[in-house]
C-alpha atoms as a PDB file:
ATOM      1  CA  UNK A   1     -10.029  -1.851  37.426  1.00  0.00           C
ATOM      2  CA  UNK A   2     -13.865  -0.974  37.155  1.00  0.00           C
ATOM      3  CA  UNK A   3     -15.109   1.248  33.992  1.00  0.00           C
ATOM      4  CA  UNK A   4     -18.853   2.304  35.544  1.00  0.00           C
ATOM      5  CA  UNK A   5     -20.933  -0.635  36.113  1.00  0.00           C
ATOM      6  CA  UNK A   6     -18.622  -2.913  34.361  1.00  0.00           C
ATOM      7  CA  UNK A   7     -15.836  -5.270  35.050  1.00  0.00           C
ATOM      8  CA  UNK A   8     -12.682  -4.252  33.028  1.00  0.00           C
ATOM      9  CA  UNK A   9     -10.432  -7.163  32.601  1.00  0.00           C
ATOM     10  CA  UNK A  10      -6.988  -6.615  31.908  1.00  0.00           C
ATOM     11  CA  UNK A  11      -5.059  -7.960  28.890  1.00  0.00           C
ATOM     12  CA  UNK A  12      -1.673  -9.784  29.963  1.00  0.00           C
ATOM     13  CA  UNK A  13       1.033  -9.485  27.045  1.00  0.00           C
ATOM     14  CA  UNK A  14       2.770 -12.405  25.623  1.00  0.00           C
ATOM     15  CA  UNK A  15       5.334 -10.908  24.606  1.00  0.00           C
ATOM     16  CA  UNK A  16       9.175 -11.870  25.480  1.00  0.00           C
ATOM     17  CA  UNK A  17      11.223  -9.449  23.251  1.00  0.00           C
ATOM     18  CA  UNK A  18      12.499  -5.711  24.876  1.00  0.00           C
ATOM     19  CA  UNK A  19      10.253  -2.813  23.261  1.00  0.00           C
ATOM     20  CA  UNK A  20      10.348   0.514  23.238  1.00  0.00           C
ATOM     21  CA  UNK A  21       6.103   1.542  23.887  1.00  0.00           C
ATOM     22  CA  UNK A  22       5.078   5.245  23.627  1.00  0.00           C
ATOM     23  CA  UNK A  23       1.330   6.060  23.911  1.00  0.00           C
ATOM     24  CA  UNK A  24      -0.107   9.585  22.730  1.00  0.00           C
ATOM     25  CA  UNK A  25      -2.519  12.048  22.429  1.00  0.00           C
ATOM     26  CA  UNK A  26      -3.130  14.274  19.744  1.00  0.00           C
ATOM     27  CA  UNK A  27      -5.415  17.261  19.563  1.00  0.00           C
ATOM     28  CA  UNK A  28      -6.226  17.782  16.111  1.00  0.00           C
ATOM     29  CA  UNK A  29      -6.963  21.343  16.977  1.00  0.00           C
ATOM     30  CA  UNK A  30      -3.373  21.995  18.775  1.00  0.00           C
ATOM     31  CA  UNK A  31      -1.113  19.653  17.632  1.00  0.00           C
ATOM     32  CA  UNK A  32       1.535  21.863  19.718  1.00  0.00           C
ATOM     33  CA  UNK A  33      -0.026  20.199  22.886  1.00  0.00           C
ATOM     34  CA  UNK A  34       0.944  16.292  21.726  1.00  0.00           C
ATOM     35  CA  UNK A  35       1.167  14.176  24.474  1.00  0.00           C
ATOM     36  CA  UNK A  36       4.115  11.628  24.940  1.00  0.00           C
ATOM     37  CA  UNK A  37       4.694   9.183  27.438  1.00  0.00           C
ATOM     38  CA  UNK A  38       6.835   6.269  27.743  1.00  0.00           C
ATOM     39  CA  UNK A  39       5.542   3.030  29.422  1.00  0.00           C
ATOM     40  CA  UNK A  40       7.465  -0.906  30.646  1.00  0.00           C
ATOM     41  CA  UNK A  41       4.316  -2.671  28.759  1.00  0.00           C
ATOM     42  CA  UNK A  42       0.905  -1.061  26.781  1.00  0.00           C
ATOM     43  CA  UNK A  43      -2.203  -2.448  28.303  1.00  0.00           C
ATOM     44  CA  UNK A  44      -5.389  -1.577  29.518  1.00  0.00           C
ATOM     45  CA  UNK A  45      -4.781  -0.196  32.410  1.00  0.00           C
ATOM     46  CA  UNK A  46      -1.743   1.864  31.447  1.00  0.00           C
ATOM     47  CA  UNK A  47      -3.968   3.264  28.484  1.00  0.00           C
ATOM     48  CA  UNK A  48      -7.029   3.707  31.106  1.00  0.00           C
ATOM     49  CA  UNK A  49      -4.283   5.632  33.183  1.00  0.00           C
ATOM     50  CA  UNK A  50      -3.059   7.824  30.405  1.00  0.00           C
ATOM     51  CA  UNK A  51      -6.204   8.409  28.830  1.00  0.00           C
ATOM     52  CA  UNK A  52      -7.064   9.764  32.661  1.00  0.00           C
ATOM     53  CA  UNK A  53      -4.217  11.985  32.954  1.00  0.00           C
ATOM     54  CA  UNK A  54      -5.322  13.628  28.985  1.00  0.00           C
ATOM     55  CA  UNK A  55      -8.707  14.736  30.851  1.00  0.00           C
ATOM     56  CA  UNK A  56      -7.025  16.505  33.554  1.00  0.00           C
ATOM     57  CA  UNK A  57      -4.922  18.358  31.413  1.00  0.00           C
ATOM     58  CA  UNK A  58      -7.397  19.324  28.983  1.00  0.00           C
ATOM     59  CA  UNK A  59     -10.677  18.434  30.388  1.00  0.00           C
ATOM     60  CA  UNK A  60     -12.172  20.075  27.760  1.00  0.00           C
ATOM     61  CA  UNK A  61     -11.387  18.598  24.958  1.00  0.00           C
ATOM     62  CA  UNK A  62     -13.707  16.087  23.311  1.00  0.00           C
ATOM     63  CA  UNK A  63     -11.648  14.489  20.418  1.00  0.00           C
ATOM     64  CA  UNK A  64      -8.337  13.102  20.459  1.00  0.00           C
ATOM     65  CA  UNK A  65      -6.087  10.852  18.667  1.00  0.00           C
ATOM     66  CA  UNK A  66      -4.352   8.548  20.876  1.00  0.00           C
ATOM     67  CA  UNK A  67      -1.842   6.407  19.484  1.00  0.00           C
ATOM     68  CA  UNK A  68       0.818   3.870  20.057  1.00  0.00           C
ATOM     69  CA  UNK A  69       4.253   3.127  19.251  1.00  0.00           C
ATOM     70  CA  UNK A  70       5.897   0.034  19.283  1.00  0.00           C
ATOM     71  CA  UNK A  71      10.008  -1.017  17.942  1.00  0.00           C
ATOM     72  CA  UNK A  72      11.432  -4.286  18.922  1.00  0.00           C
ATOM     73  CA  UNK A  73      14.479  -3.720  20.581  1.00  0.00           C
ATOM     74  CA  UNK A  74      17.243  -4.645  17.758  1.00  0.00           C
ATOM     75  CA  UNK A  75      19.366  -8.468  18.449  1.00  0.00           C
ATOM     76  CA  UNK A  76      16.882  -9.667  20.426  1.00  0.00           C
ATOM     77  CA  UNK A  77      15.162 -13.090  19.318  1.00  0.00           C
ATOM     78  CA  UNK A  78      11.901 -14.175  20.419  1.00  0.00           C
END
């Protein structure tokens, strides 16, 4: 995945427990429009991807709150 002139490399989770990961977007201006979406794993690229999508739906928006949520899936032992 390129970012302009620069090499992004992407950061592999370690992680062997289920999770539940949600990413968002809120617009502090119209909190109605929140953004949820529901990915396998959160990394770069599925942030670079969702972060992506937020500009075509509101290209003109210039700040944002993105955020992540993260439960461990309950019984499960690492």
């Amino acid at each position: 995945m390129k970012a302009g002139k620069h090499q992004v490399k992407v950061a592999e989770t370690t992680g062997s427990r289920p999770r539940l990961n949600r990413l968002g977007a809120l617009n502090l201006h119209r909190i109605e429009d929140t953004v949820l979406r529901e990915d396998p794993g959160i990394n770069a690229e599925n942030i670079a991807y969702f972060v992506g999508a937020r500009r075509e739906t509101d290209p003109l928006s210039q700040k944002n709150l993105l955020f992540w949520i993260m439960r461990v899936t309950p019984g499960q032992n690492a």
